[in-house]
PDB file of N, CA and C in Angstrom:
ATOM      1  N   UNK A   1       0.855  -1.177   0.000  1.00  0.00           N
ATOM      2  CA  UNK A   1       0.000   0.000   0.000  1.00  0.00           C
ATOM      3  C   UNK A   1       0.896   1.233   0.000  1.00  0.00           C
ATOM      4  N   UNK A   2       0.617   2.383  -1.208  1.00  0.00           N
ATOM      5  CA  UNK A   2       1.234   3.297  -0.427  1.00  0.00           C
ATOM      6  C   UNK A   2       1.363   4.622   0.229  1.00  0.00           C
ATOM      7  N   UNK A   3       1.635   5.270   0.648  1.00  0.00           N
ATOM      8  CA  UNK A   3       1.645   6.526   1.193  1.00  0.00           C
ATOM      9  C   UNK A   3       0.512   7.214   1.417  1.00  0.00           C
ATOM     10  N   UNK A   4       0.050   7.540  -0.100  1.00  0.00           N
ATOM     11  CA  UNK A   4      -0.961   8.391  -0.549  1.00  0.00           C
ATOM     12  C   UNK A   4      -2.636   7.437  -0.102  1.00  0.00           C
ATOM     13  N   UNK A   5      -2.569   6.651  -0.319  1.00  0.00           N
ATOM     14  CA  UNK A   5      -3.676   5.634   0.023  1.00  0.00           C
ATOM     15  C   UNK A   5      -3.986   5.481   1.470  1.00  0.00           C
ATOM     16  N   UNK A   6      -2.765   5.308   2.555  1.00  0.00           N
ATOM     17  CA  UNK A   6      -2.916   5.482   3.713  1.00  0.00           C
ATOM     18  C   UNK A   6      -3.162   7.010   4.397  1.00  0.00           C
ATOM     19  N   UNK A   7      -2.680   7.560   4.101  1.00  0.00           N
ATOM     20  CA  UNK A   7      -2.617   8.999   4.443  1.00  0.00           C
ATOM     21  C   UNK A   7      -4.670   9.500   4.168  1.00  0.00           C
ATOM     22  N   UNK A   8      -4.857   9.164   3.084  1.00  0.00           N
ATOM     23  CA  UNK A   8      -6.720   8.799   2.572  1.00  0.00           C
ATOM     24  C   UNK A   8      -7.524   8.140   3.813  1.00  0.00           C
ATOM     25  N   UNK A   9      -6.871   7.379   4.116  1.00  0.00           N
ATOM     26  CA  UNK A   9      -8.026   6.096   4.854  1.00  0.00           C
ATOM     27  C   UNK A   9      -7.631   7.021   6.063  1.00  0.00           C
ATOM     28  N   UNK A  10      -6.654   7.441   7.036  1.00  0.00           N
ATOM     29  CA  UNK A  10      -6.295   8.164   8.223  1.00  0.00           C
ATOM     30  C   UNK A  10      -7.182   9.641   8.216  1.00  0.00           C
ATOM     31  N   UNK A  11      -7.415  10.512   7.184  1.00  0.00           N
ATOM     32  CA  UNK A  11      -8.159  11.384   6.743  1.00  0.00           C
ATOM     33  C   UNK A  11      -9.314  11.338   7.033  1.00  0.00           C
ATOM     34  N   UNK A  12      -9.872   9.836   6.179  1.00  0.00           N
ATOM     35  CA  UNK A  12     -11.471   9.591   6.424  1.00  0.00           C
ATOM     36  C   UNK A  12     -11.442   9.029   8.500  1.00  0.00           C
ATOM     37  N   UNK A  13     -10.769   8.570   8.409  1.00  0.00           N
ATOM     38  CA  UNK A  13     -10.717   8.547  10.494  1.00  0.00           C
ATOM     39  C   UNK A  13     -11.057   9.175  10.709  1.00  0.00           C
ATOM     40  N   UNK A  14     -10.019  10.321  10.761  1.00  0.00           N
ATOM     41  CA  UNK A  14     -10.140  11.759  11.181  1.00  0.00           C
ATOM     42  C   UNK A  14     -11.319  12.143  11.208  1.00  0.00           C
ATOM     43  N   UNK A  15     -11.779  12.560  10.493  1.00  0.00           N
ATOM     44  CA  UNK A  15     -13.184  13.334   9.844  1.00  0.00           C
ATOM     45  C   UNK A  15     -14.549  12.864  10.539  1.00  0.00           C
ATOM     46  N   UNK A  16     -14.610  11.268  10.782  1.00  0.00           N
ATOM     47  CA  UNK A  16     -15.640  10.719  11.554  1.00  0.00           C
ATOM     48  C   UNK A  16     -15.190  10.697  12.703  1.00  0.00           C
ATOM     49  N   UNK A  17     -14.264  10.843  13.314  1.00  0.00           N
ATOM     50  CA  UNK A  17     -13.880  10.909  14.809  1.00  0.00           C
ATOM     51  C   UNK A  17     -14.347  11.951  15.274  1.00  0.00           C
ATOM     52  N   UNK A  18     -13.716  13.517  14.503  1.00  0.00           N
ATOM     53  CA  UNK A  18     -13.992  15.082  14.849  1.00  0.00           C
ATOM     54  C   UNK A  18     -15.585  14.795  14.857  1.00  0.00           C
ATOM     55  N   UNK A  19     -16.372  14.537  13.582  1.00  0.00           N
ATOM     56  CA  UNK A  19     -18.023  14.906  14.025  1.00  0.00           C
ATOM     57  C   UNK A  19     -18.551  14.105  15.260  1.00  0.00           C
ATOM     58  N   UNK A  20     -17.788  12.718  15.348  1.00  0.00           N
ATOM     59  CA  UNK A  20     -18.151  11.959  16.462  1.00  0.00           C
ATOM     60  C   UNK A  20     -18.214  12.491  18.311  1.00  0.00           C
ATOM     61  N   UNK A  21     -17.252  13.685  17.868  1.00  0.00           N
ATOM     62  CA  UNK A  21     -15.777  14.175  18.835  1.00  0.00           C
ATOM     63  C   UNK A  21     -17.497  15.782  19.166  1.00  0.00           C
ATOM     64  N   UNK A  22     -17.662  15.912  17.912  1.00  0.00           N
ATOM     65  CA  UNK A  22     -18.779  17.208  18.003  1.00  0.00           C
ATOM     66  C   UNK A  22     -20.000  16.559  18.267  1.00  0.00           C
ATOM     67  N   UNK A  23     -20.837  16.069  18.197  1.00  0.00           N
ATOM     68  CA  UNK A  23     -21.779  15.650  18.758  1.00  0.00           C
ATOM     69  C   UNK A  23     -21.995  15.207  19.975  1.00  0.00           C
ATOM     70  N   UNK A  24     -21.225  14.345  20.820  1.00  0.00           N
ATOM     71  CA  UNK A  24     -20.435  13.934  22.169  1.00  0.00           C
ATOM     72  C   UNK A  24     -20.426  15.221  22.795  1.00  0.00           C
ATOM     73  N   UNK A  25     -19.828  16.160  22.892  1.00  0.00           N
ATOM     74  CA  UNK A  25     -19.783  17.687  23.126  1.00  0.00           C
ATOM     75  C   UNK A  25     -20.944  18.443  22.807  1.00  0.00           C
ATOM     76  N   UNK A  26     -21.565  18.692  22.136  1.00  0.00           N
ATOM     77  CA  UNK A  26     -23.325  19.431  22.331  1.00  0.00           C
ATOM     78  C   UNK A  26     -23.568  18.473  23.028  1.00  0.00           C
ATOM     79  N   UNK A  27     -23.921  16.982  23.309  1.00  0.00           N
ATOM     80  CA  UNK A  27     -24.668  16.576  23.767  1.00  0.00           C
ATOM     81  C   UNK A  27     -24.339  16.998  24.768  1.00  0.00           C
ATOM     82  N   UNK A  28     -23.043  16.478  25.399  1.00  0.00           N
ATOM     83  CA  UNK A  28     -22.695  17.225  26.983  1.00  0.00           C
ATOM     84  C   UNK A  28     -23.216  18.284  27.650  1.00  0.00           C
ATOM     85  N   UNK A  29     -23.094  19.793  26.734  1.00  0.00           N
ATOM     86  CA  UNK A  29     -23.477  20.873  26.593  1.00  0.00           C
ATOM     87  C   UNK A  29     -25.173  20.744  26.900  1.00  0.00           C
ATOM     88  N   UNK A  30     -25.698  20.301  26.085  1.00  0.00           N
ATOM     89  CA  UNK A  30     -27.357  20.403  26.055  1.00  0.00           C
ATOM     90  C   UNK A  30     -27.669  19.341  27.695  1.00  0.00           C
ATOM     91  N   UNK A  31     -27.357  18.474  27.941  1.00  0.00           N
ATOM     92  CA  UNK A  31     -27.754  17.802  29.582  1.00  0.00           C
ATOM     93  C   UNK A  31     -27.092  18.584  30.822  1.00  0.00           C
ATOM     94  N   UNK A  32     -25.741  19.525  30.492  1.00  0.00           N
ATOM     95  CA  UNK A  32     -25.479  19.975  31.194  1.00  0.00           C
ATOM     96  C   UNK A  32     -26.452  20.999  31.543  1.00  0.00           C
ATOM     97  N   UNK A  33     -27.433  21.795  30.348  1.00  0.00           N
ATOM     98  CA  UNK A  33     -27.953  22.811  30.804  1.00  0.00           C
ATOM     99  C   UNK A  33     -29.192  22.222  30.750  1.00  0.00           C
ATOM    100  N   UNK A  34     -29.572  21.008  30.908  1.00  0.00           N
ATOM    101  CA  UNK A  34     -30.982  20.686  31.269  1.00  0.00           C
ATOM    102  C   UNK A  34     -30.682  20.530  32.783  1.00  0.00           C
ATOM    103  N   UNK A  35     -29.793  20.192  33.086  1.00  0.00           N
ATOM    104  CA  UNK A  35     -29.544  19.676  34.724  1.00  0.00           C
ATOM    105  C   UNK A  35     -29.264  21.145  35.602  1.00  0.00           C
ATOM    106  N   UNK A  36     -28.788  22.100  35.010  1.00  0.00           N
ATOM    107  CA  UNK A  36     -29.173  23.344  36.033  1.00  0.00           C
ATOM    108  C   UNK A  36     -30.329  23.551  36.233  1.00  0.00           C
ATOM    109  N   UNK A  37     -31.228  23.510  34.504  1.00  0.00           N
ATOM    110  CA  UNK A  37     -32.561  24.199  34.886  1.00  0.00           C
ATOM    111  C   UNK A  37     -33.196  23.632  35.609  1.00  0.00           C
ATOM    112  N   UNK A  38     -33.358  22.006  35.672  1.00  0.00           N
ATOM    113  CA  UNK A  38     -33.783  21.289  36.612  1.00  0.00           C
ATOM    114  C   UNK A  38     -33.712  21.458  38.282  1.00  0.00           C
ATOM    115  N   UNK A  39     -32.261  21.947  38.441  1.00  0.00           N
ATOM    116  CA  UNK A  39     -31.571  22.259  39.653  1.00  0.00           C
ATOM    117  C   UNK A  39     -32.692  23.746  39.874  1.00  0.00           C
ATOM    118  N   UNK A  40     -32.413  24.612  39.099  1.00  0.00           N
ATOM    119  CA  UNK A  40     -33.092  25.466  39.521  1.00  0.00           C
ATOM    120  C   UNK A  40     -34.518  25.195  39.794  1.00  0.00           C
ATOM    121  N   UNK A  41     -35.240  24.869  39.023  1.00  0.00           N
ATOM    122  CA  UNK A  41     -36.384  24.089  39.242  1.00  0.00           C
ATOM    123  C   UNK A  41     -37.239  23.830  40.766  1.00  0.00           C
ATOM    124  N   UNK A  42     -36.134  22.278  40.729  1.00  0.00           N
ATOM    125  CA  UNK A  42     -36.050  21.580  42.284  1.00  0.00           C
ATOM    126  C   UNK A  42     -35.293  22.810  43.614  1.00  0.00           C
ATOM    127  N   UNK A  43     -35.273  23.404  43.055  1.00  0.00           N
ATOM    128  CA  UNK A  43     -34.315  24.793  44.635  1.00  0.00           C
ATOM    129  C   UNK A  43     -35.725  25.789  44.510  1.00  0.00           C
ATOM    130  N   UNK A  44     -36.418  26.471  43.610  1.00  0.00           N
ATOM    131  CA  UNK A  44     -37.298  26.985  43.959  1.00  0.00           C
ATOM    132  C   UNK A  44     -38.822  26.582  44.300  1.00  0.00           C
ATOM    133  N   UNK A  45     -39.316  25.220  44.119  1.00  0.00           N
ATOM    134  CA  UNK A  45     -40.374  24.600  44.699  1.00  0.00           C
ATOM    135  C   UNK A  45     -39.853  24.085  45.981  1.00  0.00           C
ATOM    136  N   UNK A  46     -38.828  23.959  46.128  1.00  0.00           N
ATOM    137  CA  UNK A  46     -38.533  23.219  47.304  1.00  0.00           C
ATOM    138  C   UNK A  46     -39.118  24.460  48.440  1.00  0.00           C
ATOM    139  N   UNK A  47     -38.371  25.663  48.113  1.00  0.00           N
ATOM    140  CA  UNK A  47     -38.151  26.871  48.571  1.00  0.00           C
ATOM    141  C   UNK A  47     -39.965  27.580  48.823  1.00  0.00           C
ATOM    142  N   UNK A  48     -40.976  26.833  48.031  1.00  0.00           N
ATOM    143  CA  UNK A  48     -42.290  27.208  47.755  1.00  0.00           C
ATOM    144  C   UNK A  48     -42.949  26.560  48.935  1.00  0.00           C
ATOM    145  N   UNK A  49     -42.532  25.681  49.733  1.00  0.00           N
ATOM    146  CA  UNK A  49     -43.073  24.855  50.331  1.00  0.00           C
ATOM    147  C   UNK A  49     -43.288  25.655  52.066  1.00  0.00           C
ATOM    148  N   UNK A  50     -42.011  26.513  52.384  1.00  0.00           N
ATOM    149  CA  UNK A  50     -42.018  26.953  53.327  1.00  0.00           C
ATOM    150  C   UNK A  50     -43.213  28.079  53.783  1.00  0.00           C
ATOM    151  N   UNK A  51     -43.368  29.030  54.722  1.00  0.00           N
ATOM    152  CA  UNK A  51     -44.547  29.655  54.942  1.00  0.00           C
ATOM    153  C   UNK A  51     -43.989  31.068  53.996  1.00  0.00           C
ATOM    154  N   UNK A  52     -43.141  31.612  53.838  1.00  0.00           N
ATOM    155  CA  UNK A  52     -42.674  32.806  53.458  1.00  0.00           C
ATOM    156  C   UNK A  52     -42.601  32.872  51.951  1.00  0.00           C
ATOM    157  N   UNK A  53     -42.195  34.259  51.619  1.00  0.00           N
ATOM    158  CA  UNK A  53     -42.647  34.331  50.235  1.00  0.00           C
ATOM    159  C   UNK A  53     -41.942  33.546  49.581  1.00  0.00           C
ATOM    160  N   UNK A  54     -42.030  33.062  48.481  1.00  0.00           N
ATOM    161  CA  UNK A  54     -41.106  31.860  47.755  1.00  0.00           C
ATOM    162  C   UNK A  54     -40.563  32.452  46.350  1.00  0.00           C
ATOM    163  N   UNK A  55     -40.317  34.199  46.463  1.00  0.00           N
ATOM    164  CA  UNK A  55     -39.999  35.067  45.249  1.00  0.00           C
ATOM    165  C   UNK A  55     -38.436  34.549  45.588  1.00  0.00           C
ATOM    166  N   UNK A  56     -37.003  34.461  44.783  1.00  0.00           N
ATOM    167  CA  UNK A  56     -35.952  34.647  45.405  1.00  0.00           C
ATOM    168  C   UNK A  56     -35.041  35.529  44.401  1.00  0.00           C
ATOM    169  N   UNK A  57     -34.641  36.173  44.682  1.00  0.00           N
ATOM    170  CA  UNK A  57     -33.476  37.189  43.637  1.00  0.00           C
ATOM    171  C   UNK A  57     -32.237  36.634  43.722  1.00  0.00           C
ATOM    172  N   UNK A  58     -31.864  37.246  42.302  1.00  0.00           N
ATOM    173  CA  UNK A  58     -30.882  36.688  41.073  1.00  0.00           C
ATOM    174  C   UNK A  58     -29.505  36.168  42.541  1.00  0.00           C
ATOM    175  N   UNK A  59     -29.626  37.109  43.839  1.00  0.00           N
ATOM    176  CA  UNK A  59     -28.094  37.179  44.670  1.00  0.00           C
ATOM    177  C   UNK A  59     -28.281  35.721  45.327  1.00  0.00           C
ATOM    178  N   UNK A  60     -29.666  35.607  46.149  1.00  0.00           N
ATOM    179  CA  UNK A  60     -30.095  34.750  46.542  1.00  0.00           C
ATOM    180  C   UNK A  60     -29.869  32.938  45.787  1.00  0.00           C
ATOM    181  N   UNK A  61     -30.374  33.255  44.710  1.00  0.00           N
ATOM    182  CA  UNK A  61     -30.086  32.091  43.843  1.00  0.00           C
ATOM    183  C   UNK A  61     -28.765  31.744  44.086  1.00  0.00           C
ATOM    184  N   UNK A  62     -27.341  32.884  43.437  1.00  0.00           N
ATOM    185  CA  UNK A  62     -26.510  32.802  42.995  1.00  0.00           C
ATOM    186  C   UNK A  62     -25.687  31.967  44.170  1.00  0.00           C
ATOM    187  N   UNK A  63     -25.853  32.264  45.448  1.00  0.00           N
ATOM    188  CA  UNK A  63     -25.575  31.981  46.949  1.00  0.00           C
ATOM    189  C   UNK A  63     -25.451  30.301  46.790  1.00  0.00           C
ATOM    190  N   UNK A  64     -27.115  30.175  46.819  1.00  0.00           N
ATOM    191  CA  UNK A  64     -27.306  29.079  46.941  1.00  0.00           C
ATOM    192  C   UNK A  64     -27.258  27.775  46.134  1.00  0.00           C
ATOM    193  N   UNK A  65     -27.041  27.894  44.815  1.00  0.00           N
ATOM    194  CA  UNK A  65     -27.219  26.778  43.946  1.00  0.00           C
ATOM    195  C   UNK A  65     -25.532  27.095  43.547  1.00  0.00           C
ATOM    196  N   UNK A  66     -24.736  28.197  43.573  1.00  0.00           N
ATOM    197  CA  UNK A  66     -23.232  28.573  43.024  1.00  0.00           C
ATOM    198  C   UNK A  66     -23.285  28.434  41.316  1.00  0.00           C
ATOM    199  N   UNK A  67     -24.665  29.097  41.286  1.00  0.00           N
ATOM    200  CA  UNK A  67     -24.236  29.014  39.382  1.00  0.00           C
ATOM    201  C   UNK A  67     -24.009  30.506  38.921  1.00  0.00           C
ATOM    202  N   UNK A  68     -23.627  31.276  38.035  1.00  0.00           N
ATOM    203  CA  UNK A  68     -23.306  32.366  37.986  1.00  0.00           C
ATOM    204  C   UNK A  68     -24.870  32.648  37.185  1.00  0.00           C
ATOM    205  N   UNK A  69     -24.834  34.235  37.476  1.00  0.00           N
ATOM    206  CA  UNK A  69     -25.950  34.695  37.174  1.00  0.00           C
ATOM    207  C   UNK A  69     -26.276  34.633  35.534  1.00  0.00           C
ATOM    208  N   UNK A  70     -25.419  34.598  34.792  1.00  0.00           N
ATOM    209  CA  UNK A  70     -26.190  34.349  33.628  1.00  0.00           C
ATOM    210  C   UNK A  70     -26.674  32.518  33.247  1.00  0.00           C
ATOM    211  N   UNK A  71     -26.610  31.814  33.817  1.00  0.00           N
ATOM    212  CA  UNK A  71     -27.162  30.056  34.062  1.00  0.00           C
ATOM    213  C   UNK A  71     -27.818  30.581  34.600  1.00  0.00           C
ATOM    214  N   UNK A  72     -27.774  31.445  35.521  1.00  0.00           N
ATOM    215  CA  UNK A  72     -29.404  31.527  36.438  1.00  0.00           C
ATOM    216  C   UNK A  72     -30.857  31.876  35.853  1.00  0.00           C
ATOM    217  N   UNK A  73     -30.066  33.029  34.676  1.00  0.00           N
ATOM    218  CA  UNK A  73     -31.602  33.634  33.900  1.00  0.00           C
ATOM    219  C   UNK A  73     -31.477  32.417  32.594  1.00  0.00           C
ATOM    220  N   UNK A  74     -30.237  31.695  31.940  1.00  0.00           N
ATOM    221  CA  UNK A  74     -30.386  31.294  30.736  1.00  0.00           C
ATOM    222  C   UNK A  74     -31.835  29.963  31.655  1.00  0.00           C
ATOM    223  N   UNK A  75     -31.346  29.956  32.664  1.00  0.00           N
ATOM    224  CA  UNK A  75     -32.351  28.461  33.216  1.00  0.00           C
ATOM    225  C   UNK A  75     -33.810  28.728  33.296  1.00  0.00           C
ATOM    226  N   UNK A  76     -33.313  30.191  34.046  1.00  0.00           N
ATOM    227  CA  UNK A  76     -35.293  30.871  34.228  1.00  0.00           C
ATOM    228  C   UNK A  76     -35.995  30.684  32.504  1.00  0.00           C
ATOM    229  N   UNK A  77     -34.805  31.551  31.571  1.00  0.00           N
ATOM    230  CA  UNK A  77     -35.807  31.948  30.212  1.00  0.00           C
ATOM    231  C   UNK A  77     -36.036  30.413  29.530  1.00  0.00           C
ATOM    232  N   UNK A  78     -35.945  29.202  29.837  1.00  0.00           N
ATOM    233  CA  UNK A  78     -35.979  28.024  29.419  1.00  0.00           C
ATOM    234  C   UNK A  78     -36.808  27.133  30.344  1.00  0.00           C
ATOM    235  N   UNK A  79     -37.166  27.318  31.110  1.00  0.00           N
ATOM    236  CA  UNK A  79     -37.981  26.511  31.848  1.00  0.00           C
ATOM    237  C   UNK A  79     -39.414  27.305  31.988  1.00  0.00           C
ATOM    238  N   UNK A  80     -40.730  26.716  31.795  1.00  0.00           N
ATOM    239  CA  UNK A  80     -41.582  26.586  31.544  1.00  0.00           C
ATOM    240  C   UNK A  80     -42.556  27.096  32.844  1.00  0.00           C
ATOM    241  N   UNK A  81     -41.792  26.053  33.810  1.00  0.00           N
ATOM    242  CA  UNK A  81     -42.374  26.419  35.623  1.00  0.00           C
ATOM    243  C   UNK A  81     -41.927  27.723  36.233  1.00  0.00           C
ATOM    244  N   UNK A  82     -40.873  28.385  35.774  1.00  0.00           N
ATOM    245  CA  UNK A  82     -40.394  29.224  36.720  1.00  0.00           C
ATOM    246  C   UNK A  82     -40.885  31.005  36.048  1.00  0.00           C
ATOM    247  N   UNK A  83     -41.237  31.650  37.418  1.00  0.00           N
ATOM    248  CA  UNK A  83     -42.268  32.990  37.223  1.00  0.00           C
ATOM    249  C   UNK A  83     -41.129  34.119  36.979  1.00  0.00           C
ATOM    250  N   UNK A  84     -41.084  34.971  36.122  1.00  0.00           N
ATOM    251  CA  UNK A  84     -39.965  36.226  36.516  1.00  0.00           C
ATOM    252  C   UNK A  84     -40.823  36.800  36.525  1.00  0.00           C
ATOM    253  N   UNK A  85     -40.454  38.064  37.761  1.00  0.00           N
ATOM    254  CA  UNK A  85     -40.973  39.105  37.911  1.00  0.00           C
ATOM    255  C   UNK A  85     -39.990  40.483  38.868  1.00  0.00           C
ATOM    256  N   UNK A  86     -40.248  41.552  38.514  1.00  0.00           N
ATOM    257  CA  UNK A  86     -39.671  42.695  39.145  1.00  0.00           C
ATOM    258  C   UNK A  86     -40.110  43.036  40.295  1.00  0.00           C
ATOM    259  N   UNK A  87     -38.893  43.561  41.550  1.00  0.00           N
ATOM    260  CA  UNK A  87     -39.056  44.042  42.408  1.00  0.00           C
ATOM    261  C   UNK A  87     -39.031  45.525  42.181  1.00  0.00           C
ATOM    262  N   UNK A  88     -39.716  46.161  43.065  1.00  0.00           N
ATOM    263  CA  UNK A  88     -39.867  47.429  42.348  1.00  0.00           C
ATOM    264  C   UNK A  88     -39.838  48.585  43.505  1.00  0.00           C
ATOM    265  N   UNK A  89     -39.105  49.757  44.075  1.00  0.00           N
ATOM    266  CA  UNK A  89     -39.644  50.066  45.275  1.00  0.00           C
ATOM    267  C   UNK A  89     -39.974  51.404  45.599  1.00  0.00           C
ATOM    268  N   UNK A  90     -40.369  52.048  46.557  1.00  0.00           N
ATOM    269  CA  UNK A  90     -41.309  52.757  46.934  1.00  0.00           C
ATOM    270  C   UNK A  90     -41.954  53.491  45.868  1.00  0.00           C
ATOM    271  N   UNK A  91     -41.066  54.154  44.989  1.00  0.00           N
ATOM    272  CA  UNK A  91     -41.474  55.117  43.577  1.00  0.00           C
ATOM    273  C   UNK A  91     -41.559  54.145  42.729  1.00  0.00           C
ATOM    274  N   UNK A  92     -41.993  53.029  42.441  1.00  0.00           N
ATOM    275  CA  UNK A  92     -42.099  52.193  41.186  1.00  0.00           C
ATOM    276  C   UNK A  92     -41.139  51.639  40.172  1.00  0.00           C
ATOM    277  N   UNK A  93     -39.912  52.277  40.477  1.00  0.00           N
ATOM    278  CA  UNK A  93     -38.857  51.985  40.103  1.00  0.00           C
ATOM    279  C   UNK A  93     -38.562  50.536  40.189  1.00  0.00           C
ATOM    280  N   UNK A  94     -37.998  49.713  38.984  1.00  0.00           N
ATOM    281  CA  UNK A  94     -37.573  48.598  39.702  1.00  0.00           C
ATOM    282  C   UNK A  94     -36.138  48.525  40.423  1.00  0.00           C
ATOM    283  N   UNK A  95     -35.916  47.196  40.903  1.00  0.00           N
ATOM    284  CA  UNK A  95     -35.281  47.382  41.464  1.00  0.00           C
ATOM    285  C   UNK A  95     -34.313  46.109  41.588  1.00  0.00           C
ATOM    286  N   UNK A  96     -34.913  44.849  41.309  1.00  0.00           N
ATOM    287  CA  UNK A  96     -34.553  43.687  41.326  1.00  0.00           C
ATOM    288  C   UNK A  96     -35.147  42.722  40.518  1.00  0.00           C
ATOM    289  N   UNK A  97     -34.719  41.793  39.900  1.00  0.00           N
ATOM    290  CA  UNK A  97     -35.511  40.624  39.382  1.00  0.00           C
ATOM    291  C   UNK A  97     -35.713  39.326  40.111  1.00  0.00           C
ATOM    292  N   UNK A  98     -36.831  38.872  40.192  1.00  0.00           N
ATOM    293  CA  UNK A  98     -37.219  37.689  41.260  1.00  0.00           C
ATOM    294  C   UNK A  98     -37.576  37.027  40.626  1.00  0.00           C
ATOM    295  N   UNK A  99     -37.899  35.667  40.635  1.00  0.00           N
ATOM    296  CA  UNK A  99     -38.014  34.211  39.995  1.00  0.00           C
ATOM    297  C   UNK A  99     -38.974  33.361  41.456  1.00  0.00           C
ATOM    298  N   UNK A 100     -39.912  33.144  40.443  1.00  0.00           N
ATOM    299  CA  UNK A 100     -40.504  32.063  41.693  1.00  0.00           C
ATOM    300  C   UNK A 100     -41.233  31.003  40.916  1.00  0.00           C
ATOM    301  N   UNK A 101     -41.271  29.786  41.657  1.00  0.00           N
ATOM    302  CA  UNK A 101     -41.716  28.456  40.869  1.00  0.00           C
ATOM    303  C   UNK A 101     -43.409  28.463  40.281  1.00  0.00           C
ATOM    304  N   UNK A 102     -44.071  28.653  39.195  1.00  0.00           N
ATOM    305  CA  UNK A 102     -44.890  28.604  39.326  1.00  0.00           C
ATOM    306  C   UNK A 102     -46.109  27.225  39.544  1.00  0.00           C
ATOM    307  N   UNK A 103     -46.997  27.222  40.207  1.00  0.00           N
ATOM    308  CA  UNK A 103     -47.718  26.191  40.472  1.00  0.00           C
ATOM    309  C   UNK A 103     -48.797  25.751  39.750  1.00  0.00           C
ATOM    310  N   UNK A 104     -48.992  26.676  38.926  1.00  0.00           N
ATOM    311  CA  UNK A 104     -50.314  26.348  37.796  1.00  0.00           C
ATOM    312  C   UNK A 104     -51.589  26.902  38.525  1.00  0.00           C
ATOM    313  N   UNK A 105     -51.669  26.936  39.706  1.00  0.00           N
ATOM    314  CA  UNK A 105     -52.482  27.735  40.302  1.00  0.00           C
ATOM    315  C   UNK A 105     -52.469  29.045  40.606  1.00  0.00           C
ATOM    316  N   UNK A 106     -53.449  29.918  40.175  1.00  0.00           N
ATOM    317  CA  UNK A 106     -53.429  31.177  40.868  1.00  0.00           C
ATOM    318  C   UNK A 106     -53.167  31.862  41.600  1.00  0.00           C
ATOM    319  N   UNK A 107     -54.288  31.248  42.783  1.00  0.00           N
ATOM    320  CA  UNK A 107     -54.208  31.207  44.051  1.00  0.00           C
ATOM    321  C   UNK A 107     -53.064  30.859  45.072  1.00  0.00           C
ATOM    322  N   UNK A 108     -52.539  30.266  44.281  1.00  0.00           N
ATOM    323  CA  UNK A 108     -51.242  29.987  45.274  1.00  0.00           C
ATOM    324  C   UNK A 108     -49.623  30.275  44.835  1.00  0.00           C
ATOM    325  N   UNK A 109     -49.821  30.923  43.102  1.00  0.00           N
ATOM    326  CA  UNK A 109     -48.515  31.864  42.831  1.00  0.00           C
ATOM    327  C   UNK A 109     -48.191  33.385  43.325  1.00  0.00           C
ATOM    328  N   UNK A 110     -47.382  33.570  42.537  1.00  0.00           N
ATOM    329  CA  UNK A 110     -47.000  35.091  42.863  1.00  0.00           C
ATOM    330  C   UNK A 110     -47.848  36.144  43.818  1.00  0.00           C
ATOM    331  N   UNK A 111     -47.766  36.246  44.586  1.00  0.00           N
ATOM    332  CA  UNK A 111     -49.038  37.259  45.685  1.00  0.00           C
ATOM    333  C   UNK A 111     -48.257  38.600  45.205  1.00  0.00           C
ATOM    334  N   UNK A 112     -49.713  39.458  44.955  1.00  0.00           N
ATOM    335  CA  UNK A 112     -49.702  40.628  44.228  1.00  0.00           C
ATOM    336  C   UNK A 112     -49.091  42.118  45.695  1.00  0.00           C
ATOM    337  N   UNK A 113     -48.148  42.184  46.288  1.00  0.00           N
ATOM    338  CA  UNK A 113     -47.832  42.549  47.070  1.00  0.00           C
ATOM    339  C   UNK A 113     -47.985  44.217  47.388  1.00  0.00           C
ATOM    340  N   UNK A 114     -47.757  44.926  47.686  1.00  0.00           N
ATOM    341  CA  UNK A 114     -47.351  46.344  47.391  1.00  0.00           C
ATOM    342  C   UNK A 114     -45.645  46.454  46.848  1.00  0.00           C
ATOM    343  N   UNK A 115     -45.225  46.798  46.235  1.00  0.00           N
ATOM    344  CA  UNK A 115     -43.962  47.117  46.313  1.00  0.00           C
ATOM    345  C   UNK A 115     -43.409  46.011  44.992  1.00  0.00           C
ATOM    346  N   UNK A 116     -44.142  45.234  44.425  1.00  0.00           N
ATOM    347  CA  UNK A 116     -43.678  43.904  43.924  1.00  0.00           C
ATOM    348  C   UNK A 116     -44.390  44.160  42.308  1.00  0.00           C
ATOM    349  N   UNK A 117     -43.664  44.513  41.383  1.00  0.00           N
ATOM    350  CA  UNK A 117     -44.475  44.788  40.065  1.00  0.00           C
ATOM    351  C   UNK A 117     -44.246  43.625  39.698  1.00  0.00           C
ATOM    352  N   UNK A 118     -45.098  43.116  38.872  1.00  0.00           N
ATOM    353  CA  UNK A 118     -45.173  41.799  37.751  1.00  0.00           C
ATOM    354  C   UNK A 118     -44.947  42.477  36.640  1.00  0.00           C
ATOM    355  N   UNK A 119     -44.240  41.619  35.419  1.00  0.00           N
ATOM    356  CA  UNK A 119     -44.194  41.543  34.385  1.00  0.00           C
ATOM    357  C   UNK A 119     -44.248  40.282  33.826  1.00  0.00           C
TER     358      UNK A 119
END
């Protein structure tokens, strides 16, 4: 065999290894960021359960789960359950962004507070 023929067949390796090599990697990528949002998920129903408000801001999150704040909103704007809404204060101004799990119920999401704008 020579040179040129092997050097061909090592090429075509190559080539299915790298896409093999890229797909392996998004996939990683895509479960890695299903498993924060999840995380986030499971940290703010958990958090829903207690008697107090179950709104928590971006610092709060960041504390507790150690993901940096942009995983925190890429997780909020991708998940389906979780509420954003603005803190807002005395003059209407906002002031903060809060995230809370929503329950499908009304009655038992977001309480319309003084001080607490929805969007």
């Amino acid at each position: 065999m020579d040179y040129a023929a092997l050097l061909g067949v090592f090429g075509n390796i190559a080539a299915i290894l790298t896409g093999l090599c890229a797909v392996t990697v998004y996939g990683h990528f895509l479960w890695e960021r299903r498993q924060k949002r999840l995380r986030l998920e499971n940290h703010l129903r958990e958090e829903t359960g207690f008697g107090y408000s179950s709104q928590r801001t971006l610092l709060d999150l960041i504390a507790a789960l150690g993901m940096s704040e942009a995983e925190i909103l890429d997780a909020a704007a991708r998940s389906k359950v979780i509420r954003r809404g603005v803190a807002a204060d005395g003059t209407g101004q906002p002031v903060r962004i809060v995230l809370e799990y929503d329950t499908g119920e009304s009655g038992e999401d977001i309480s319309m507070r003084p001080g607490r704008a929805q969007f």
